[in-house]
C-alpha atoms as a PDB file:
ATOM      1  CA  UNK A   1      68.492 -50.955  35.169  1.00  0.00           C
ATOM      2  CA  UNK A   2      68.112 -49.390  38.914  1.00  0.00           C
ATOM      3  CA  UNK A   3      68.912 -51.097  41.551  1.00  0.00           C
ATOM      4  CA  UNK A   4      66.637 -50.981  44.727  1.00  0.00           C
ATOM      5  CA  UNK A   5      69.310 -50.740  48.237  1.00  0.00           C
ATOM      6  CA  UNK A   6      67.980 -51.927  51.294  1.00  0.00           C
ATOM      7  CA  UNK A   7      66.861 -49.708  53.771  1.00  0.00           C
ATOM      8  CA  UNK A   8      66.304 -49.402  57.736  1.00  0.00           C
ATOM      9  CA  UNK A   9      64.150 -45.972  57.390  1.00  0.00           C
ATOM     10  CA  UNK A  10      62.625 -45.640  60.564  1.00  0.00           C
ATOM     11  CA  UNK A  11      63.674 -46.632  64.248  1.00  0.00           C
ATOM     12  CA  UNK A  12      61.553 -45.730  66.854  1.00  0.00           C
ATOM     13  CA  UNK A  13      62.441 -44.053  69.728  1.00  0.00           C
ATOM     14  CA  UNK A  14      65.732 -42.950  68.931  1.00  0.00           C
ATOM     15  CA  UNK A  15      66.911 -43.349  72.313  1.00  0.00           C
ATOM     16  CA  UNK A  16      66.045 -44.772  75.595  1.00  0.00           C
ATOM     17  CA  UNK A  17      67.319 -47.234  78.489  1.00  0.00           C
ATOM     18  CA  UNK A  18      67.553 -50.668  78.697  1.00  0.00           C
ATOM     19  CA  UNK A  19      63.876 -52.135  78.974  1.00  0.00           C
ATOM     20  CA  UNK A  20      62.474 -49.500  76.025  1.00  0.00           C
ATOM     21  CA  UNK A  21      60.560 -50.900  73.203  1.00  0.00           C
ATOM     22  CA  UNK A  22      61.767 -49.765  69.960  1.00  0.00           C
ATOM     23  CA  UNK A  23      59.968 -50.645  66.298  1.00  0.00           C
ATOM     24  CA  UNK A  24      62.334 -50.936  63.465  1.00  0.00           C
ATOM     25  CA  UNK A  25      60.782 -50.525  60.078  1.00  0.00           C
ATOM     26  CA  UNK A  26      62.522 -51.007  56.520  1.00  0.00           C
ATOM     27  CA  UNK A  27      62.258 -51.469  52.492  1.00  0.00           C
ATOM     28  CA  UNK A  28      63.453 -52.988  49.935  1.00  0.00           C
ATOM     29  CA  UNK A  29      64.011 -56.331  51.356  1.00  0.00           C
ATOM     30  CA  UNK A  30      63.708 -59.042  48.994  1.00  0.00           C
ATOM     31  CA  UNK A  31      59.697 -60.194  48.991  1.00  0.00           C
ATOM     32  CA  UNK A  32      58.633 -62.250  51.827  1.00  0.00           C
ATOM     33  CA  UNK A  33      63.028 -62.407  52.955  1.00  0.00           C
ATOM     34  CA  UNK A  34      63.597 -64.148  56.545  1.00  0.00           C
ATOM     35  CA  UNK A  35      64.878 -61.355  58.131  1.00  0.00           C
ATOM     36  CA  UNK A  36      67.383 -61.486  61.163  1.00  0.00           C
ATOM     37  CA  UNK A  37      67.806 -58.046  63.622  1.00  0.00           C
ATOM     38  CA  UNK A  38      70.795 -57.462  65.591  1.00  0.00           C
ATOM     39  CA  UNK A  39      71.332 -55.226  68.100  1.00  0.00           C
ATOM     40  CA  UNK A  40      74.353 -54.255  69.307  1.00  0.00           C
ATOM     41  CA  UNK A  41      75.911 -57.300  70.721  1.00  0.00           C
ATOM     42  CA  UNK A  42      72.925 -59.371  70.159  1.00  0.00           C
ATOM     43  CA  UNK A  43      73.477 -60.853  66.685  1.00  0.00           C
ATOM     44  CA  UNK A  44      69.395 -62.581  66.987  1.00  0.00           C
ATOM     45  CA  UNK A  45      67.232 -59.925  69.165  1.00  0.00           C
ATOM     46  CA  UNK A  46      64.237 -60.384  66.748  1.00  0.00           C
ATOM     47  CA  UNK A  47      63.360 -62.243  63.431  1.00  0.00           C
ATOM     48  CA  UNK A  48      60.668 -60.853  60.728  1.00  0.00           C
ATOM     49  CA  UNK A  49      59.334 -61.784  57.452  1.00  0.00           C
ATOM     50  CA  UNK A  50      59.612 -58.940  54.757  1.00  0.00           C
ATOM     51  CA  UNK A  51      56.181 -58.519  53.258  1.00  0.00           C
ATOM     52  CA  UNK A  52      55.273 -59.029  49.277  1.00  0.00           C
ATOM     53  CA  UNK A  53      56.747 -55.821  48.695  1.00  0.00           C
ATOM     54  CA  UNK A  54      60.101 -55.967  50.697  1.00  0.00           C
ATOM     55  CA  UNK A  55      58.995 -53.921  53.381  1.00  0.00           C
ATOM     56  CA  UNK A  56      59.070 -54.970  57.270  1.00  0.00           C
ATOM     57  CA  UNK A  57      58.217 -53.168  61.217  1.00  0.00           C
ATOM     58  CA  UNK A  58      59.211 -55.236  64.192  1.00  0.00           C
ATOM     59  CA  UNK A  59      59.711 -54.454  67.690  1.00  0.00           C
ATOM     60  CA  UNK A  60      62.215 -55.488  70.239  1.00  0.00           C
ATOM     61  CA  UNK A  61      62.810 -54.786  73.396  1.00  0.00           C
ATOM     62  CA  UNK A  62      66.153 -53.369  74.132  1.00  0.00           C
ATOM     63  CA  UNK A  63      68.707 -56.202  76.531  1.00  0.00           C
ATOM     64  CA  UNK A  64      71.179 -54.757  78.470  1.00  0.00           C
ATOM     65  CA  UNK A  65      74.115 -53.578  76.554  1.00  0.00           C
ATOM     66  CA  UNK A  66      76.713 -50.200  77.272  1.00  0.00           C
ATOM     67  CA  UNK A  67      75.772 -46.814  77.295  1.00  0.00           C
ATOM     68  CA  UNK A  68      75.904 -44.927  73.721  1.00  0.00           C
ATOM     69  CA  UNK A  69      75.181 -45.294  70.370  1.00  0.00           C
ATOM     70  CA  UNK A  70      74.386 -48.625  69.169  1.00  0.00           C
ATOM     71  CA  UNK A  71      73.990 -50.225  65.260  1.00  0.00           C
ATOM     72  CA  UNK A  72      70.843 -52.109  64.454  1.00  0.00           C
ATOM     73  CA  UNK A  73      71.604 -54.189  61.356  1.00  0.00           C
ATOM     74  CA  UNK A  74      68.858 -55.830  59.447  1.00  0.00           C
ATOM     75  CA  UNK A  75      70.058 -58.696  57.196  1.00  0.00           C
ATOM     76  CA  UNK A  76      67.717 -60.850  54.729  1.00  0.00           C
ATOM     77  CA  UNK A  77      69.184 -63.659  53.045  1.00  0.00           C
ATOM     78  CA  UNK A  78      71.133 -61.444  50.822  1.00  0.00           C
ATOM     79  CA  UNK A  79      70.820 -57.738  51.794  1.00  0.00           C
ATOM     80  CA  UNK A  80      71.969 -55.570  54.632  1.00  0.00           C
ATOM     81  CA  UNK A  81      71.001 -52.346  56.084  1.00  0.00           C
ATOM     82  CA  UNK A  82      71.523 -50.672  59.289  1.00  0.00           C
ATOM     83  CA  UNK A  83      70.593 -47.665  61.752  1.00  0.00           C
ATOM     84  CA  UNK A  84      71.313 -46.499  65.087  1.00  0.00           C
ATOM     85  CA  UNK A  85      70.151 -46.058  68.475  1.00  0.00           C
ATOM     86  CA  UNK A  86      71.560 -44.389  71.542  1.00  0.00           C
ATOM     87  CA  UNK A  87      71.399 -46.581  75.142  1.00  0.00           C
ATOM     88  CA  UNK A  88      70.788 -44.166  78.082  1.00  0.00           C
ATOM     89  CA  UNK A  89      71.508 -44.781  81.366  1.00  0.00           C
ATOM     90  CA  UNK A  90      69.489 -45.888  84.300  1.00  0.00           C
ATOM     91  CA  UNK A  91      69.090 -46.471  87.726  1.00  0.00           C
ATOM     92  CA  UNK A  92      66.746 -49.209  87.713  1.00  0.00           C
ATOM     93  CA  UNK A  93      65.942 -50.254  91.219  1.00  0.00           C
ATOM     94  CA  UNK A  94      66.093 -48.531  94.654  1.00  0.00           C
ATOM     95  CA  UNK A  95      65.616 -50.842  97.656  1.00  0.00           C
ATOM     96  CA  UNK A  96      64.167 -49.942  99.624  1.00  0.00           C
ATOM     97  CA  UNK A  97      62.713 -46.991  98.162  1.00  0.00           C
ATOM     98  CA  UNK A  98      62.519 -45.799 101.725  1.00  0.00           C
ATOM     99  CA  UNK A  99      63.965 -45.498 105.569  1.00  0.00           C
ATOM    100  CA  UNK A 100      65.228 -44.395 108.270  1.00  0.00           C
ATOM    101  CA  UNK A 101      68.972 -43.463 108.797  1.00  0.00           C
ATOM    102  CA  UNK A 102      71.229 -46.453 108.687  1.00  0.00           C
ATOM    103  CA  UNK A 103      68.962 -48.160 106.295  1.00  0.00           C
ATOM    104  CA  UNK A 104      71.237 -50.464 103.720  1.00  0.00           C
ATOM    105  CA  UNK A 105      70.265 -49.558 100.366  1.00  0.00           C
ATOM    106  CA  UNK A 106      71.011 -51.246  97.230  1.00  0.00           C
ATOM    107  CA  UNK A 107      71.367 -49.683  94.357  1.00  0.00           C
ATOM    108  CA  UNK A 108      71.388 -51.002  90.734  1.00  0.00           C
ATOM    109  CA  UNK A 109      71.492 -49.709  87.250  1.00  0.00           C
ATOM    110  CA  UNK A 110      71.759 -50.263  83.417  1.00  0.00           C
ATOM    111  CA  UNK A 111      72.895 -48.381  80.291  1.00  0.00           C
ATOM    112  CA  UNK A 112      76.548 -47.102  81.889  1.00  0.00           C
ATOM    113  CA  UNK A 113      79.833 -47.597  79.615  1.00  0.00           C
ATOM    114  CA  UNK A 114      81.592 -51.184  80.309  1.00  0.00           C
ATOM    115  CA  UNK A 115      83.209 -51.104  83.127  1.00  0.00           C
ATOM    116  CA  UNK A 116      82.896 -47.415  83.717  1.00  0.00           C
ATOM    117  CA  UNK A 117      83.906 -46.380  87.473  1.00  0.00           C
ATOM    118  CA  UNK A 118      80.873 -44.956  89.307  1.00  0.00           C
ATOM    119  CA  UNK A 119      80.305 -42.444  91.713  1.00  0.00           C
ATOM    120  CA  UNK A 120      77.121 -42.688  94.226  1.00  0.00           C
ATOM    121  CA  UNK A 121      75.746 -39.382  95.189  1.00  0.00           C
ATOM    122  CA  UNK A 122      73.380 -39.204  98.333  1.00  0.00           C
ATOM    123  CA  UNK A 123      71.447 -35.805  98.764  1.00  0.00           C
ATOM    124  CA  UNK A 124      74.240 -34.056 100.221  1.00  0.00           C
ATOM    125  CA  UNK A 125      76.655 -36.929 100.389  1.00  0.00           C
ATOM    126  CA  UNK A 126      78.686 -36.249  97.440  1.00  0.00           C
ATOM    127  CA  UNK A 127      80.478 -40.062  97.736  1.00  0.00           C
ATOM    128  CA  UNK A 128      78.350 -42.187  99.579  1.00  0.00           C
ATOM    129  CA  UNK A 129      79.849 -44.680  97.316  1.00  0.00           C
ATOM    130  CA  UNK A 130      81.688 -45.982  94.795  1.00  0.00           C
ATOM    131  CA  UNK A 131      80.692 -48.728  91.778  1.00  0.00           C
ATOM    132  CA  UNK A 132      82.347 -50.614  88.648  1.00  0.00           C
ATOM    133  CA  UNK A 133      79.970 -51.461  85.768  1.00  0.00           C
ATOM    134  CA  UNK A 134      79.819 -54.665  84.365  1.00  0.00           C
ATOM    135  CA  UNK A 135      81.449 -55.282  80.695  1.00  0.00           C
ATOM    136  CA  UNK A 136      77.893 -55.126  79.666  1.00  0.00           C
ATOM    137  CA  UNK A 137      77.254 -51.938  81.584  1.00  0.00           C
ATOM    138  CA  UNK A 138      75.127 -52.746  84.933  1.00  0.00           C
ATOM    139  CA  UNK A 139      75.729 -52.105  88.356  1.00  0.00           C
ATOM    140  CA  UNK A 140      74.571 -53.206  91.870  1.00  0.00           C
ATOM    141  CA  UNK A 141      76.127 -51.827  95.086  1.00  0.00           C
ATOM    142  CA  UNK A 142      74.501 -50.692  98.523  1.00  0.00           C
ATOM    143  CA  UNK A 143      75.317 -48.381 100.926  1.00  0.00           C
ATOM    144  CA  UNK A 144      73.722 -46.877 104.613  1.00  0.00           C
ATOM    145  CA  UNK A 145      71.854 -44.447 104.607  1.00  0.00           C
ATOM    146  CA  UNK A 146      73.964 -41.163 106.474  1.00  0.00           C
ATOM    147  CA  UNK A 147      72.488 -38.413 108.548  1.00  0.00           C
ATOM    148  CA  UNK A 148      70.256 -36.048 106.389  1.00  0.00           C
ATOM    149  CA  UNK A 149      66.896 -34.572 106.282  1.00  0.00           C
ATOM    150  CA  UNK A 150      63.414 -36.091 106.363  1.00  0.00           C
ATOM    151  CA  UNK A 151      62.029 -36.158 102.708  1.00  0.00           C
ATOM    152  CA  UNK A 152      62.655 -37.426  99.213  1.00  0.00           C
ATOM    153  CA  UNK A 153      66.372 -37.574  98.799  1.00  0.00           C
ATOM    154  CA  UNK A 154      68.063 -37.672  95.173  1.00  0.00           C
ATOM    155  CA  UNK A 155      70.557 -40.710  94.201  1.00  0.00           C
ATOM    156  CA  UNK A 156      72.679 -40.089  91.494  1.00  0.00           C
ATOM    157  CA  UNK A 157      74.730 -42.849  89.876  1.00  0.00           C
ATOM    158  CA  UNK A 158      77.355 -40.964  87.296  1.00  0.00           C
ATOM    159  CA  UNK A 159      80.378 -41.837  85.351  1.00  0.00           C
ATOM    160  CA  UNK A 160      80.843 -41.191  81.393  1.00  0.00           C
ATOM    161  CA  UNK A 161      76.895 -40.893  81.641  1.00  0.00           C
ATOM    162  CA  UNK A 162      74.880 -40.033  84.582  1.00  0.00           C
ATOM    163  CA  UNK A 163      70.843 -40.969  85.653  1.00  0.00           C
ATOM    164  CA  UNK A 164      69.260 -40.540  89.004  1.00  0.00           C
ATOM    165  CA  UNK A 165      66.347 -42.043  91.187  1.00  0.00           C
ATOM    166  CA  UNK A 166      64.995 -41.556  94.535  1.00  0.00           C
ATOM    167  CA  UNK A 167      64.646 -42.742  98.220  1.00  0.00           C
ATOM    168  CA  UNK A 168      62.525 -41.139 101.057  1.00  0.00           C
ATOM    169  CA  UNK A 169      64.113 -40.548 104.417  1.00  0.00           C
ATOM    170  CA  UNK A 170      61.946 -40.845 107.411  1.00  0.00           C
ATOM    171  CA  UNK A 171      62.232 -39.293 110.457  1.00  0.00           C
ATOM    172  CA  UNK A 172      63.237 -42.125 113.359  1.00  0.00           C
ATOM    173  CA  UNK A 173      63.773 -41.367 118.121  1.00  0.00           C
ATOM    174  CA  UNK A 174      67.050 -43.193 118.357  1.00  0.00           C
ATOM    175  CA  UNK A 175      67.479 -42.688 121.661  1.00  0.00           C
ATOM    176  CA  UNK A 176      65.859 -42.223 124.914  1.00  0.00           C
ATOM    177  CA  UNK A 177      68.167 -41.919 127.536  1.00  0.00           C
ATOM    178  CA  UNK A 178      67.612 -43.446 130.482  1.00  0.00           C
ATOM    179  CA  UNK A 179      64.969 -45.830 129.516  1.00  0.00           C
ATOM    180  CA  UNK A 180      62.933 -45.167 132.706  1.00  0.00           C
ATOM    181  CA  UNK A 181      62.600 -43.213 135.807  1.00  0.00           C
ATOM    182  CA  UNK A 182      60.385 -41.274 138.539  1.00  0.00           C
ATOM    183  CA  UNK A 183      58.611 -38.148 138.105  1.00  0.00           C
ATOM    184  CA  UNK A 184      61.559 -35.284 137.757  1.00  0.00           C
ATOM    185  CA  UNK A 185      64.049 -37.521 135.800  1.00  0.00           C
ATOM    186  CA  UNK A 186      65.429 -35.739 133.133  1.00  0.00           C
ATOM    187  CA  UNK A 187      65.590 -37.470 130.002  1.00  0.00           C
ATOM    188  CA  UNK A 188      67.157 -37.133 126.561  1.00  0.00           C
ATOM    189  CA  UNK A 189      65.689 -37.985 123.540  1.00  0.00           C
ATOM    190  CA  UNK A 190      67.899 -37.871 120.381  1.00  0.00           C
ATOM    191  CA  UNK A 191      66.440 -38.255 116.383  1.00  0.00           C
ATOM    192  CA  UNK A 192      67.501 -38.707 112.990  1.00  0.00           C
ATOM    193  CA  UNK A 193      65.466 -38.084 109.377  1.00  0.00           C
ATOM    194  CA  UNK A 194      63.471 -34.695 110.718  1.00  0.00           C
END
């Protein structure tokens, strides 16, 4: 007598952030077995039917869990089998993806470790602010944009794991001092973002 196990043989990507698609295929499943996927802390993400032969591929799309390596367990109504993969990190939304200096940005992002402490880097502003993930591993926090150069600027959001996005800094007169005049007034213009 041999015994045929269960089997998750294939998950597809590996890795990725919250959002990803990933296809789970597996054998020797009892034929035509209601199958239940978990992921992570989602006991139901996705429900096949083995085929004739035992074998199933289903997709999911990956919810928003922690940062890090993650079981997928495949159950049929007797059987069990299980693989793994690995939630990235991910700054999800910048907005708005551009402005001036003094611009109030917010900032939010997926895939960190439960209630990791997060640092905000800004171009050169090493601190520009500071975030707590959710128990689930998402963040939201905003902060005004400081003094720096005209051009794309690099935000980095990093803790036990660390991802990145963008915002563009445009050039802005802040001041013109005095407002008016005659002919031989001296004026003073000042400007930000160049």
């Amino acid at each position: 007598v041999f015994n045929i196990e269960p089997e998750v043989v294939s998950v597809v990507p590996t890795s990725g952030t919250v959002g990803t698609i990933v296809t789970v295929a597996g054998t020797g499943y009892v034929a035509n077995d209601a199958l239940t996927v978990a992921f992570g802390t989602n006991a139901g993400i996705q429900t096949a039917a083995a085929s004739q032969y035992g074998s199933f591929s289903i997709s999911f799309m990956v919810d928003t869990q922690v940062y890090g390596t993650t079981t997928i367990t495949v159950s049929g109504v007797s059987v069990v089998a299980s693989n793994v993969f690995s939630i990235l990190p991910e700054v999800v939304s910048v907005v708005p993806t551009s402005g001036t200096v003094g611009t109030i940005v917010t900032v939010a992002g997926t895939g960190y470790a439960a209630n990791d402490t997060l640092t905000i880097v800004f171009g050169t502003n090493a601190g520009i602010q500071t975030a707590v993930a959710s128990q689930y591993g998402s963040f939201s926090t905003i902060f005004t944009v400081d003094v720096q150069a005209y051009g794309t600027t690099t935000i980095t959001s990093s803790g036990v794991s660390v991802a990145t996005n963008v915002f563009f800094i445009q050039p802005e007169v802040v001041s013109v001092v005095p407002t008016s005049g005659t002919v031989g007034t001296i004026v003073t213009v000042a400007g930000t973002g160049y």
